[in-house]
C-alpha atoms as a PDB file:
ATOM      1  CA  UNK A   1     123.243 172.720 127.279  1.00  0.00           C
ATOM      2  CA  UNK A   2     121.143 173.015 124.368  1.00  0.00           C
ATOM      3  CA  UNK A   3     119.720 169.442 124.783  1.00  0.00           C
ATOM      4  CA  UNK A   4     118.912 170.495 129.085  1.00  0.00           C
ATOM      5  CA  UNK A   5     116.912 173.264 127.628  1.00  0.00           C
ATOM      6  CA  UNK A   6     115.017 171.350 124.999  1.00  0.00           C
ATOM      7  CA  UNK A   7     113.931 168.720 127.598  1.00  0.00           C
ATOM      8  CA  UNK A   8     113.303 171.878 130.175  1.00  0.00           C
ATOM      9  CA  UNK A   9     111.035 173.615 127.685  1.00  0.00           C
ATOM     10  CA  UNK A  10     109.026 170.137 126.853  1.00  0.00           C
ATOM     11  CA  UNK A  11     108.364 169.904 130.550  1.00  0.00           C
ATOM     12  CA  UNK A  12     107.520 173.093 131.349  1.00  0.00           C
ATOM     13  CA  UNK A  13     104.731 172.966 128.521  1.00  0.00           C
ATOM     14  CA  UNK A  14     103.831 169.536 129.671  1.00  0.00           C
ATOM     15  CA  UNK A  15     103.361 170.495 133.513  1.00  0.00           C
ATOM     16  CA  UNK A  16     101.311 173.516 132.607  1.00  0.00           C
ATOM     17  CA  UNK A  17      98.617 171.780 130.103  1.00  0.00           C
ATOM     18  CA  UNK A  18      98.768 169.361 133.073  1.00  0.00           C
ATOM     19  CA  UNK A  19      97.902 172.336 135.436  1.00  0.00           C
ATOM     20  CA  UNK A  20      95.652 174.227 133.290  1.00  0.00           C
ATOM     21  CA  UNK A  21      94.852 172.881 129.884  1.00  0.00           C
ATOM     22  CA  UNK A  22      95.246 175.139 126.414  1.00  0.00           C
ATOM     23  CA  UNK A  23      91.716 174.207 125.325  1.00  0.00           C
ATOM     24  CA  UNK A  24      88.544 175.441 127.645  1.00  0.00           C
ATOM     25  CA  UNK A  25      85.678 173.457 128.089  1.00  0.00           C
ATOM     26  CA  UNK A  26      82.802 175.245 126.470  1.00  0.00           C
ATOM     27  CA  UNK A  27      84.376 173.841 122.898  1.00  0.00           C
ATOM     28  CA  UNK A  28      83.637 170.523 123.943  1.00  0.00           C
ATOM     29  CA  UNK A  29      80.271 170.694 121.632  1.00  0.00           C
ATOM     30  CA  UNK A  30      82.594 171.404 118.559  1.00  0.00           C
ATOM     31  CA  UNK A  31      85.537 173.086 116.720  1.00  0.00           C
ATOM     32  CA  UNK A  32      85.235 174.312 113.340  1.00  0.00           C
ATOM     33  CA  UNK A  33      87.909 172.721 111.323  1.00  0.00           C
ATOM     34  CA  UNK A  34      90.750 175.407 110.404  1.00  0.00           C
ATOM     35  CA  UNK A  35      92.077 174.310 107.324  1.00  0.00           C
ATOM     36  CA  UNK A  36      90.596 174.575 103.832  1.00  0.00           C
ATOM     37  CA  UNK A  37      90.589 170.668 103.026  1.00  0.00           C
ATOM     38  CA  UNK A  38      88.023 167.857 103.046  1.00  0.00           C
ATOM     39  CA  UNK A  39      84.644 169.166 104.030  1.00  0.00           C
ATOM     40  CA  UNK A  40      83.092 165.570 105.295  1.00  0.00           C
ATOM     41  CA  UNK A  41      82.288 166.642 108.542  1.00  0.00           C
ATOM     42  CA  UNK A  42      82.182 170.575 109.249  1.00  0.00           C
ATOM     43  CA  UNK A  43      82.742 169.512 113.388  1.00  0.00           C
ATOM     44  CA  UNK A  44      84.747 167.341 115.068  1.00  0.00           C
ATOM     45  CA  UNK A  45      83.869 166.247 118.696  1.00  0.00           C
ATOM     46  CA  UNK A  46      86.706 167.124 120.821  1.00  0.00           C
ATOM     47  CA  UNK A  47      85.714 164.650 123.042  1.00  0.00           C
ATOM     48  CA  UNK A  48      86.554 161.680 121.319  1.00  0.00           C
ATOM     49  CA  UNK A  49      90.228 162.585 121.642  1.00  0.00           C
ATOM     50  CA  UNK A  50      92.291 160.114 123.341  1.00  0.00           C
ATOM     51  CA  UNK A  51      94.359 163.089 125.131  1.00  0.00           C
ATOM     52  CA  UNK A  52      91.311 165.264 125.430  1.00  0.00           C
ATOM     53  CA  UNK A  53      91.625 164.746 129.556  1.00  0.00           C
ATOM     54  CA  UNK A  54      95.439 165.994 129.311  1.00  0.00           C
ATOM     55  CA  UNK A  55      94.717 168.728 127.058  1.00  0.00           C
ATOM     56  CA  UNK A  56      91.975 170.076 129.925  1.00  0.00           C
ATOM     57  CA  UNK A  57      94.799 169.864 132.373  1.00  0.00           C
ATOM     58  CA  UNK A  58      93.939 166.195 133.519  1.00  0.00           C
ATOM     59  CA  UNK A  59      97.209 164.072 133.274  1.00  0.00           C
ATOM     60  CA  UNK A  60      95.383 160.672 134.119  1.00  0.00           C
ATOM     61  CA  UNK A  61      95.549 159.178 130.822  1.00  0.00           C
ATOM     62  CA  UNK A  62      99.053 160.079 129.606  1.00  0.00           C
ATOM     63  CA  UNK A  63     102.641 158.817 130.568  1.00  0.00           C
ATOM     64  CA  UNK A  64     104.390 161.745 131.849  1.00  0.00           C
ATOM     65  CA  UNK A  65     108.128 161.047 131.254  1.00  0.00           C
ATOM     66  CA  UNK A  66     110.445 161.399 134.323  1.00  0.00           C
ATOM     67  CA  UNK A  67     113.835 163.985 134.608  1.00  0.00           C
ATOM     68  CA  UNK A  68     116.291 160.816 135.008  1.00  0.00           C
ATOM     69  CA  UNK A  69     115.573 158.914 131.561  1.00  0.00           C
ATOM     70  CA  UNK A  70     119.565 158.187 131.774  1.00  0.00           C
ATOM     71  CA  UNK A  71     118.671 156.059 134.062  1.00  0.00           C
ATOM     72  CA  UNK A  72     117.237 153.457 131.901  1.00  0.00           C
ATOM     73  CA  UNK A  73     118.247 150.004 131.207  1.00  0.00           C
ATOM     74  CA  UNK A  74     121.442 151.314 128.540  1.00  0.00           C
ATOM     75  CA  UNK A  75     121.895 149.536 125.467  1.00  0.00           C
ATOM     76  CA  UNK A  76     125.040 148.862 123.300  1.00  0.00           C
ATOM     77  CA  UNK A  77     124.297 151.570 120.950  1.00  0.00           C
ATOM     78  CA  UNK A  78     124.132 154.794 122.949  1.00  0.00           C
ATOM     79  CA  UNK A  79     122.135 156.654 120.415  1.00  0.00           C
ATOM     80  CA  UNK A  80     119.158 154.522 120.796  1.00  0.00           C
ATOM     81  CA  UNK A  81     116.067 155.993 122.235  1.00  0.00           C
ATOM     82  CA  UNK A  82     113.355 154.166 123.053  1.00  0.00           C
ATOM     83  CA  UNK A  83     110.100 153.613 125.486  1.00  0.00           C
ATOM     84  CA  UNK A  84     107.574 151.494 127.089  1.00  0.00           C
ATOM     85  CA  UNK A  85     104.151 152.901 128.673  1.00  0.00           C
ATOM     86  CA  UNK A  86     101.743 151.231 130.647  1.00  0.00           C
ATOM     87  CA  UNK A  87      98.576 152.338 128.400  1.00  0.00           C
ATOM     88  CA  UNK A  88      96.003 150.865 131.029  1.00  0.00           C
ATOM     89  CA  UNK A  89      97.849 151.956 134.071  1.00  0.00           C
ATOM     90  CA  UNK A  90      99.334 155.576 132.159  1.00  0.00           C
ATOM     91  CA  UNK A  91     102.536 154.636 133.613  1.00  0.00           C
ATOM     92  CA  UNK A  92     106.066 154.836 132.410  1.00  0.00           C
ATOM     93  CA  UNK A  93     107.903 151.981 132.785  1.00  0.00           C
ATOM     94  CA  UNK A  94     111.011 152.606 130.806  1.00  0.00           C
ATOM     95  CA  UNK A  95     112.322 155.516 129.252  1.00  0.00           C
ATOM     96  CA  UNK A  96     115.536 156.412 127.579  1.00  0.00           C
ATOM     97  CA  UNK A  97     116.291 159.812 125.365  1.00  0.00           C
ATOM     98  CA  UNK A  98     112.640 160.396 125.102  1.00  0.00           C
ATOM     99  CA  UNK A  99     113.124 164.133 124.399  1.00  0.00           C
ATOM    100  CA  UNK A 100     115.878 164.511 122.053  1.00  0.00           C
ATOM    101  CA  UNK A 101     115.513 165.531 118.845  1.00  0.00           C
ATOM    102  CA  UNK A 102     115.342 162.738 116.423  1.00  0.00           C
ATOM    103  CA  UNK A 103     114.063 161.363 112.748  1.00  0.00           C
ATOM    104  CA  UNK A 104     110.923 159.906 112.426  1.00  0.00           C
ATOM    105  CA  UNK A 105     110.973 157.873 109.365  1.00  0.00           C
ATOM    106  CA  UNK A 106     107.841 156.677 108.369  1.00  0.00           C
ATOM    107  CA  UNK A 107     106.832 156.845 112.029  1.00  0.00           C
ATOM    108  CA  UNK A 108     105.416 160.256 110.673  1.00  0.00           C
ATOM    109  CA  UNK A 109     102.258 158.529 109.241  1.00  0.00           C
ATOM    110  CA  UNK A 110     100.880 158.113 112.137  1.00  0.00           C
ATOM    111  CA  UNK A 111     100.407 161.693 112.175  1.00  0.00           C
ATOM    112  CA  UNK A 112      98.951 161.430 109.052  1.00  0.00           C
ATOM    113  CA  UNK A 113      96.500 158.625 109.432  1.00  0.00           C
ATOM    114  CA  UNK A 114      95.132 160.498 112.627  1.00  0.00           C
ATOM    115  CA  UNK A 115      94.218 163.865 110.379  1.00  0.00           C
ATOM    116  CA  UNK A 116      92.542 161.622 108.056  1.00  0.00           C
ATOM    117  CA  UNK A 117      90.578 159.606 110.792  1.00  0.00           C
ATOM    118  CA  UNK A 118      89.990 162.633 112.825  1.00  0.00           C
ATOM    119  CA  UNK A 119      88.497 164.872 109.974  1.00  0.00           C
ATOM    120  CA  UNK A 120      87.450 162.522 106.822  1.00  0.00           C
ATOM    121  CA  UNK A 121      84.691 160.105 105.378  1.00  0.00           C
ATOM    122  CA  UNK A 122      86.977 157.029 104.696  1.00  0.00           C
ATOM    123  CA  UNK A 123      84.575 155.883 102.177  1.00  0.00           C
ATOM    124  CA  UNK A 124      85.710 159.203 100.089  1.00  0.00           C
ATOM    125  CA  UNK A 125      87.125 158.778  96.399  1.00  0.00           C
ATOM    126  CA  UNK A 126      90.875 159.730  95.781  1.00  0.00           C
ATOM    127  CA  UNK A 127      92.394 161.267  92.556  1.00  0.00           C
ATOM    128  CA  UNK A 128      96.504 160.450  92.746  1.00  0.00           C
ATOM    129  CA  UNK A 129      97.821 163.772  91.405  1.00  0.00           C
ATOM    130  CA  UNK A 130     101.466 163.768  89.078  1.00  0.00           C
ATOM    131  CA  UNK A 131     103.249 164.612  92.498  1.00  0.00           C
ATOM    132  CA  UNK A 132     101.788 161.727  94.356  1.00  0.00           C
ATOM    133  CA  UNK A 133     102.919 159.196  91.338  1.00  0.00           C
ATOM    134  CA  UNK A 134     106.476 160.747  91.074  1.00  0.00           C
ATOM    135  CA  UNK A 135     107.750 161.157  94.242  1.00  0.00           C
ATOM    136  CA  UNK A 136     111.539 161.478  92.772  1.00  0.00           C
ATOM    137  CA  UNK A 137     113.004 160.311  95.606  1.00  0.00           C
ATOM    138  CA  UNK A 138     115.104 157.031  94.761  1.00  0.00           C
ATOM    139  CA  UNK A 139     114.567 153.739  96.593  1.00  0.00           C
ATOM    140  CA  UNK A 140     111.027 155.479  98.352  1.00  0.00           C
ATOM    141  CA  UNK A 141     108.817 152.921  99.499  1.00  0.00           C
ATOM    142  CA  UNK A 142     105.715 153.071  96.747  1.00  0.00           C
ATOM    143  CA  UNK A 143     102.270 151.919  96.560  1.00  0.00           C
ATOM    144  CA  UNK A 144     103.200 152.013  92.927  1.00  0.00           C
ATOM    145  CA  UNK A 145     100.384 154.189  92.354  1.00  0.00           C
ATOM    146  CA  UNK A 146      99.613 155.933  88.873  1.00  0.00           C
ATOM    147  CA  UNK A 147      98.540 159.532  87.799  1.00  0.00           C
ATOM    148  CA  UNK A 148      94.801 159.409  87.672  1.00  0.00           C
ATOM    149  CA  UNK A 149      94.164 156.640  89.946  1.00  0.00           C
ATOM    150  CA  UNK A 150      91.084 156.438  91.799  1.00  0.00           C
ATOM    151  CA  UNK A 151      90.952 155.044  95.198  1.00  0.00           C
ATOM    152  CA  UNK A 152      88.687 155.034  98.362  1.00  0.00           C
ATOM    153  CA  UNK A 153      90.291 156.853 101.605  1.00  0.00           C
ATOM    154  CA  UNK A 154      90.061 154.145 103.362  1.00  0.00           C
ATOM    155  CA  UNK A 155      91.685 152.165 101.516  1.00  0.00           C
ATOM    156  CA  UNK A 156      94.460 154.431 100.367  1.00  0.00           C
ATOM    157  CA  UNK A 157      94.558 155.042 104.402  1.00  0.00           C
ATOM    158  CA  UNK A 158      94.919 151.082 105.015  1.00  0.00           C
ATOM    159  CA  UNK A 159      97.581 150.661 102.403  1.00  0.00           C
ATOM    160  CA  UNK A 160      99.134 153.895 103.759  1.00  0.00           C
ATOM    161  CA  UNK A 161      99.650 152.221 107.178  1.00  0.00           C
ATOM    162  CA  UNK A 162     100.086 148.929 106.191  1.00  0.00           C
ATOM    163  CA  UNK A 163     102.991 148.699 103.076  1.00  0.00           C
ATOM    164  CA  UNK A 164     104.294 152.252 104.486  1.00  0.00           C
ATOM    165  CA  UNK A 165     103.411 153.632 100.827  1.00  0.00           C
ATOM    166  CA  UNK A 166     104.560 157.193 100.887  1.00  0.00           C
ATOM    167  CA  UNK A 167     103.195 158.125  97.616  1.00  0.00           C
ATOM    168  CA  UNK A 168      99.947 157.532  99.548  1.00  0.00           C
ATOM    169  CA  UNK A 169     101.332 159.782 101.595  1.00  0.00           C
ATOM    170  CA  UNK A 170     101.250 162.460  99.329  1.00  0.00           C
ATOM    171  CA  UNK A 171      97.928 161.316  97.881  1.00  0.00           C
ATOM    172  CA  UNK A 172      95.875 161.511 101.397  1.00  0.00           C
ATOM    173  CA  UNK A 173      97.953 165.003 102.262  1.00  0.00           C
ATOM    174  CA  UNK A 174      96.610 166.661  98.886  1.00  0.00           C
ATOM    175  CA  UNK A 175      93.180 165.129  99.221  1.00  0.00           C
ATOM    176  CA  UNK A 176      92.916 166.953 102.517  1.00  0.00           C
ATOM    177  CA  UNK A 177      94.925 170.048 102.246  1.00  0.00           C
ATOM    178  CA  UNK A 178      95.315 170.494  98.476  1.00  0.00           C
ATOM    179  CA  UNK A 179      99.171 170.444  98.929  1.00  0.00           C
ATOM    180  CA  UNK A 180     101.840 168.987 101.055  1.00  0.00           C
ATOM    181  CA  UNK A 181     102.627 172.116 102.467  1.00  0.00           C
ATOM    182  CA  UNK A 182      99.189 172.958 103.713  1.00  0.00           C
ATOM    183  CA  UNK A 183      99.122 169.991 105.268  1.00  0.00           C
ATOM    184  CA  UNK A 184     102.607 169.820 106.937  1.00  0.00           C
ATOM    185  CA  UNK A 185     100.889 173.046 108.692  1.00  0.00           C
ATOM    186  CA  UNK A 186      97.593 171.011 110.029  1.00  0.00           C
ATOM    187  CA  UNK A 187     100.128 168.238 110.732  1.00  0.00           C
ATOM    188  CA  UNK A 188     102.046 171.131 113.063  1.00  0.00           C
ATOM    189  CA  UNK A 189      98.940 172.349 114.557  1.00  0.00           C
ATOM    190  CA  UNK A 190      97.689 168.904 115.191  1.00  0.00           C
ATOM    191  CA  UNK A 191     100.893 167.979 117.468  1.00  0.00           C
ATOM    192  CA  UNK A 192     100.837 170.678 119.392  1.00  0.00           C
ATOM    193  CA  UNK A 193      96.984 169.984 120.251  1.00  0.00           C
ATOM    194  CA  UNK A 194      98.534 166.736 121.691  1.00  0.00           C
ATOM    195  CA  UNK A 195     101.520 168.071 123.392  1.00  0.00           C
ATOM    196  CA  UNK A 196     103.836 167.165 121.046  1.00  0.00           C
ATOM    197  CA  UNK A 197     105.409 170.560 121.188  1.00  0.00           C
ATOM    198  CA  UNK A 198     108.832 169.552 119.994  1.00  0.00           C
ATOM    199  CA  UNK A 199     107.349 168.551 116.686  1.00  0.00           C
ATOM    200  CA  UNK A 200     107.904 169.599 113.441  1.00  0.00           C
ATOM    201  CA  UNK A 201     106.791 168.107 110.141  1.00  0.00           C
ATOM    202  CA  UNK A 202     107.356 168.973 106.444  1.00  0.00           C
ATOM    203  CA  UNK A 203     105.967 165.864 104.524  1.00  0.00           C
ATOM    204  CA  UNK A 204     103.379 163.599 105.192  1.00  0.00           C
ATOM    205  CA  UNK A 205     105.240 160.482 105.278  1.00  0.00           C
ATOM    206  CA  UNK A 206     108.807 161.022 106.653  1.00  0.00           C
ATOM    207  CA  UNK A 207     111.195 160.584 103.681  1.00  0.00           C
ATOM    208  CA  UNK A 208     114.329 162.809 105.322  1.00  0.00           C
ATOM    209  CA  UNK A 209     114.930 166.879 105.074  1.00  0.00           C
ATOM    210  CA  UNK A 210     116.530 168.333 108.095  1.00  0.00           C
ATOM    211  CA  UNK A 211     113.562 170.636 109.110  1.00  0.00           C
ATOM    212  CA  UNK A 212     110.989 167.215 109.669  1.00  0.00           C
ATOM    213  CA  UNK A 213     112.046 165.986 112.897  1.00  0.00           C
ATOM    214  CA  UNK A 214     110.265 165.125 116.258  1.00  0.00           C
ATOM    215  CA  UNK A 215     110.952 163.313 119.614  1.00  0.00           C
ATOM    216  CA  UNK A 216     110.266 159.495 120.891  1.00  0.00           C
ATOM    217  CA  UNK A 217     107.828 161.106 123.472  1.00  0.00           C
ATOM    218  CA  UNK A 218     105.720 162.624 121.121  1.00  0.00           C
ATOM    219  CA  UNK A 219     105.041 160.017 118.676  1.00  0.00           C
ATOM    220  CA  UNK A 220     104.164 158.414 121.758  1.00  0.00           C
ATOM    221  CA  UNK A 221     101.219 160.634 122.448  1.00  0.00           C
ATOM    222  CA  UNK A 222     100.020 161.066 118.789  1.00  0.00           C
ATOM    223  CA  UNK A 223      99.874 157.022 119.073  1.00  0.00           C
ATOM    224  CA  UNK A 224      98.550 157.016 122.704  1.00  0.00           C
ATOM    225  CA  UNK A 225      95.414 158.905 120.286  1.00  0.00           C
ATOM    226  CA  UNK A 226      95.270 156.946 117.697  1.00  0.00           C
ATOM    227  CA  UNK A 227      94.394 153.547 119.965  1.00  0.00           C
ATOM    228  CA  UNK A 228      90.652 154.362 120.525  1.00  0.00           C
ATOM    229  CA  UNK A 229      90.418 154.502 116.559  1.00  0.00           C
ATOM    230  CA  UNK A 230      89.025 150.716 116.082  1.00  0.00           C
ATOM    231  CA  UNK A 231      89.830 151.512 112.311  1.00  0.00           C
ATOM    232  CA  UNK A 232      93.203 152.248 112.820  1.00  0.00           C
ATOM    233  CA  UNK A 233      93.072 149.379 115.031  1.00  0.00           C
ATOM    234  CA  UNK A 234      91.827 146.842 112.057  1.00  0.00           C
ATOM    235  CA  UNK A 235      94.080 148.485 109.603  1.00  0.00           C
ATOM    236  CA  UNK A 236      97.662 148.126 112.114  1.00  0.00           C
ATOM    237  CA  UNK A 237      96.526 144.081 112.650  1.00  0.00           C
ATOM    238  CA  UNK A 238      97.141 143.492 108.764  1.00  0.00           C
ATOM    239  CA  UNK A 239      99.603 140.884 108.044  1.00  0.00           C
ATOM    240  CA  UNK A 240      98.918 141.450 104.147  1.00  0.00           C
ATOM    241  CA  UNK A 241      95.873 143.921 102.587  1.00  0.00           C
ATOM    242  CA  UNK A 242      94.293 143.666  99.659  1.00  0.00           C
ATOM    243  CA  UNK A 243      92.952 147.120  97.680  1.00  0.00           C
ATOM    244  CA  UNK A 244      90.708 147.699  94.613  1.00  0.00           C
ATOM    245  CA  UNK A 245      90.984 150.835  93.095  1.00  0.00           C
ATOM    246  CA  UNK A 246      90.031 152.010  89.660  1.00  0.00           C
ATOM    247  CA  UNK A 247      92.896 153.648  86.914  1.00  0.00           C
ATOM    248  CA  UNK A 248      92.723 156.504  85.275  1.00  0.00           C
ATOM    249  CA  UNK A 249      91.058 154.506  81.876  1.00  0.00           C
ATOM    250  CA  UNK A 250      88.372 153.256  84.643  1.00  0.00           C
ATOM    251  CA  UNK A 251      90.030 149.767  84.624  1.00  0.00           C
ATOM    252  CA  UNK A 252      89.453 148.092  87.581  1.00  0.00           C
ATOM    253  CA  UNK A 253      92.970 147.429  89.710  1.00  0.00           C
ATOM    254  CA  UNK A 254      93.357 144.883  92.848  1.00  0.00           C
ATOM    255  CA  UNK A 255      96.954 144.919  94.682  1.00  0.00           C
ATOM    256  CA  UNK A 256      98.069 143.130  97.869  1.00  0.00           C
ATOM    257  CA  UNK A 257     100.249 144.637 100.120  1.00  0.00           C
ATOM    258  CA  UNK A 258     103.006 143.233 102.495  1.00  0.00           C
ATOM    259  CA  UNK A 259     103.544 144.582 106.140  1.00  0.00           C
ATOM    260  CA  UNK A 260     106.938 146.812 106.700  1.00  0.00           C
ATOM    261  CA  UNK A 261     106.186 144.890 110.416  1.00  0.00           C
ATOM    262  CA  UNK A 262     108.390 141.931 110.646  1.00  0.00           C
ATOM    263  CA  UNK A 263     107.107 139.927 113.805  1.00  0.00           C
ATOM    264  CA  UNK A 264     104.192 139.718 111.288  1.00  0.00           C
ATOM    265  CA  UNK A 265     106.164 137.748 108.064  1.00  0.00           C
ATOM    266  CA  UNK A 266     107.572 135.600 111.557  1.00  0.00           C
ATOM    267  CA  UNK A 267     111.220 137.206 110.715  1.00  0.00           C
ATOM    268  CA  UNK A 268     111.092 138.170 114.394  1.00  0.00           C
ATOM    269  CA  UNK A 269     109.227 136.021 117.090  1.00  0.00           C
ATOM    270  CA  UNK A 270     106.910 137.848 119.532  1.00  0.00           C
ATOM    271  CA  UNK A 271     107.214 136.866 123.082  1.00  0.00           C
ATOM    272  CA  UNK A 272     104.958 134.059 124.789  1.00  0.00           C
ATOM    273  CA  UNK A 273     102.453 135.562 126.499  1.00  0.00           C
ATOM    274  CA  UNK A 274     102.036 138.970 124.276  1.00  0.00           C
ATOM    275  CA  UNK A 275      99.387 139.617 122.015  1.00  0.00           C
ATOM    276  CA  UNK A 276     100.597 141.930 119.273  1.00  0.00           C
ATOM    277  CA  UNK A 277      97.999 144.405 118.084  1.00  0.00           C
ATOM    278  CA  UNK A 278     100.395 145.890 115.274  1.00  0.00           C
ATOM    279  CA  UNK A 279     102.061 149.782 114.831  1.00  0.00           C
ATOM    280  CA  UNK A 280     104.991 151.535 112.930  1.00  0.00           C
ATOM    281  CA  UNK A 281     108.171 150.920 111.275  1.00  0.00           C
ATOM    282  CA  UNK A 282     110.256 153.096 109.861  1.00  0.00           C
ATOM    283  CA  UNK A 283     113.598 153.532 108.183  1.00  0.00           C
ATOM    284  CA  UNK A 284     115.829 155.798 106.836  1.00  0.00           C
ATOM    285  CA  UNK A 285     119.656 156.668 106.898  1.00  0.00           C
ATOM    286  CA  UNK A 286     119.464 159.557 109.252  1.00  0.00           C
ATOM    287  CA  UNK A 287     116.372 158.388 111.088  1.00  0.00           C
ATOM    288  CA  UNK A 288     117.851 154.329 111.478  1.00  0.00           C
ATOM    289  CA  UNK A 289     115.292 151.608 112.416  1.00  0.00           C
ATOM    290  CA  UNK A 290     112.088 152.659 114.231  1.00  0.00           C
ATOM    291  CA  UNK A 291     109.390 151.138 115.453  1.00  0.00           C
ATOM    292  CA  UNK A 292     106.361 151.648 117.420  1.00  0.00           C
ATOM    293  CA  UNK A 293     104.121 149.383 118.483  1.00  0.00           C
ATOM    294  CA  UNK A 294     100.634 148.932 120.316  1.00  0.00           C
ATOM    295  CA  UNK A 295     100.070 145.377 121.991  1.00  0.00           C
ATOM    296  CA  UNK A 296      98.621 143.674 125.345  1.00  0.00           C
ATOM    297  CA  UNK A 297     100.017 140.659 127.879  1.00  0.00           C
ATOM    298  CA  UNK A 298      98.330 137.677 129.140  1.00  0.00           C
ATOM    299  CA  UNK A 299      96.701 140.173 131.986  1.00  0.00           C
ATOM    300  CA  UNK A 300      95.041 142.419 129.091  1.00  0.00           C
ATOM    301  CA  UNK A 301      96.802 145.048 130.232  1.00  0.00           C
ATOM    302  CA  UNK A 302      98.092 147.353 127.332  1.00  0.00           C
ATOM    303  CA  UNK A 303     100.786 148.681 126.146  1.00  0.00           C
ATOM    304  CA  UNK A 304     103.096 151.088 123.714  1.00  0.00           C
ATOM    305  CA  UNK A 305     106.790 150.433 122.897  1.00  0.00           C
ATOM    306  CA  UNK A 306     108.636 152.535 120.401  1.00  0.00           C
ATOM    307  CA  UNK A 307     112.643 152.123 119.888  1.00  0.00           C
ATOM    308  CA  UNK A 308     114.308 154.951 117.515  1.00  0.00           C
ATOM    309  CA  UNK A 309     117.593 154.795 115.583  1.00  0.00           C
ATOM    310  CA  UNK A 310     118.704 151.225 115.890  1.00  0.00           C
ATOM    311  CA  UNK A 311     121.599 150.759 113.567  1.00  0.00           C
ATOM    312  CA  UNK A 312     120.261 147.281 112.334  1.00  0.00           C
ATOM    313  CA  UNK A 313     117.024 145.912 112.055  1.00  0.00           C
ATOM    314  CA  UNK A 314     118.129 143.177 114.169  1.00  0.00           C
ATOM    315  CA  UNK A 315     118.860 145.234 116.603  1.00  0.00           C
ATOM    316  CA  UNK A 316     115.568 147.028 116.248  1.00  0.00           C
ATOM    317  CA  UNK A 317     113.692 144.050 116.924  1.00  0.00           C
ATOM    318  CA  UNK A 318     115.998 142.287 119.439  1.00  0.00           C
ATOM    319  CA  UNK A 319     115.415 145.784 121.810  1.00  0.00           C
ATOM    320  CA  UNK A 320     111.425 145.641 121.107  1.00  0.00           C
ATOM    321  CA  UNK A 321     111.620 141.872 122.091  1.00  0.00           C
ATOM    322  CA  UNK A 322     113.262 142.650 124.986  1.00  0.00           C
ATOM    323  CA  UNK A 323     110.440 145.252 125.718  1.00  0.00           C
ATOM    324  CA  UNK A 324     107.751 143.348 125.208  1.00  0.00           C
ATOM    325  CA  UNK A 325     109.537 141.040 127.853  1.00  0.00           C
ATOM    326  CA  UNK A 326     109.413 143.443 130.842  1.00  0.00           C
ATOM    327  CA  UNK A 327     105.875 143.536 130.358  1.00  0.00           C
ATOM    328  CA  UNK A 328     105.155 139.670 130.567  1.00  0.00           C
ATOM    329  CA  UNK A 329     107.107 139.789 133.885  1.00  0.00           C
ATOM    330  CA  UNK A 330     105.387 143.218 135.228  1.00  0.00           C
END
């Protein structure tokens, strides 16, 4: 019952921005930024939002999800969820559990990494705070970053995406917002600007609490964004990046960084005929394997997958594969 009325609310929302839009027209020239961050740019051009269309109730350039996602192809694990769009014809092609409530993982920086495009100079300078260095969390991924560190946006932002660093996560959220909790808020707003209405985010990088949660369909359109950033683009592609920074004695530093992404270390084959552009992984206990990813078939056609909550990596992968797949045939 509960779960009937989630998925009734997300399409009632969906179907009216679709009828009507929650932003009018006349801001098109520019919206002052709301939050008391980053003061690179003092507008933002609403335009250059990938969902700016669906947000003035035009649907063309979004994947609406259908009512019968049971009907999907099923796979052995009945808690998967997962989802393949048809970016350059904005059609679904397969859809299962879109709408219920899941764990993001580290699919949450994509979130994240859209603020920071949308609203910041990437050539900026970045002070890692005591927070950012000691995350406190055992096992987190880390950028191994150090109190006092000094690092350019962008590249805190590329290793960010890349090595799934979350104490850059915390780095880039306090840069912006001054904490993580007034940025969890601009992360909030920012969703529901997209549609992601079923969204809610307390960190800026997706290590688990119970209150940071989302659904498959909405990381879908906070990616379906994020693919007219050619940055984001460039950073995604990385096999392995390599960042200079500075320490807190002014000693140069130089790292390379490994992508979470494992059809790019050749762990996991991509499918003849794809073209794999690069996206998301994430894992944690509660949230399983995720992954989202952005890529294009011998047609140049594009599209987004995303699987949520495999049990195995293997599993993960062998389900993406499978995606990727349709899409050679379609």
């Amino acid at each position: 019952m509960i779960q009937k009325k989630r998925m009734g609310l997300t399409a009632l929302v969906l179907f009216a921005l679709f009828l009507t839009g929650c932003i009018p027209s006349e801001v098109n020239q520019g919206v002052v930024l709301n939050y008391t961050g980053s003061k690179s740019y003092e507008y933002y051009d609403v335009g250059n939002d990938r969902n700016a269309d669906f947000l003035y109730g035009k649907g063309a350039e979004v994947c609406i999800p259908s009512n019968n996602q049971s009907e999907a192809p099923d796979v052995s694990e009945k808690d998967y969820a997962f989802g393949l769009y048809d970016v350059s014809g904005h059609e679904m092609i397969q859809e299962y559990r879109l709408t219920d409530k899941i764990y993001p993982a580290s699919n949450t920086k994509l979130l994240t990494a859209l603020i920071a495009l949308k609203y910041c100079n990437l050539s900026e300078m970045v002070t890692v705070s005591y927070n950012a260095s000691h995350l406190g969390v055992y096992g987190a991924v880390s950028c191994e970053l150090k109190e006092g560190d000094t690092i350019m946006l962008g590249d805190l932002l590329t290793a960010f995406l890349v090595s799934s660093g979350n104490d850059a996560g915390i780095a880039i959220a306090e840069h912006i917002s001054g904490s993580v909790e007034a940025f969890s808020a601009l992360m909030n707003e920012e969703a529901k600007k997209l549609g992601a209405v079923d969204t809610h985010f307390v960190n800026p990088h997706g290590l688990h609490n119970k209150d940071h949660y989302t659904t498959a369909y909405d990381i879908y359109l906070i990616m379906n964004e994020l693919i007219h950033y050619n940055t984001f683009l460039s950073m995604i592609s990385m096999p392995t990046c390599e960042i200079n920074y500075y320490d807190a004695k002014g000693n140069a530093v130089s790292k390379t960084f490994e992508s979470t992404n494992l059809y790019f270390n050749g762990m996991y084959e991509v499918p003849e005929g794809i073209e794999l552009i690069g996206g998301k992984t994430g894992t944690t206990n509660a949230a399983g394997c995720c992954l989202t990813l952005y890529f294009k078939n011998s047609d140049n056609k594009y599209f987004i997958a995303q699987v949520f909550h495999a049990p195995t990596y293997e599993g993960l992968y062998n389900k993406m594969t499978e995606l990727m797949e349709v899409t050679v045939e379609k």
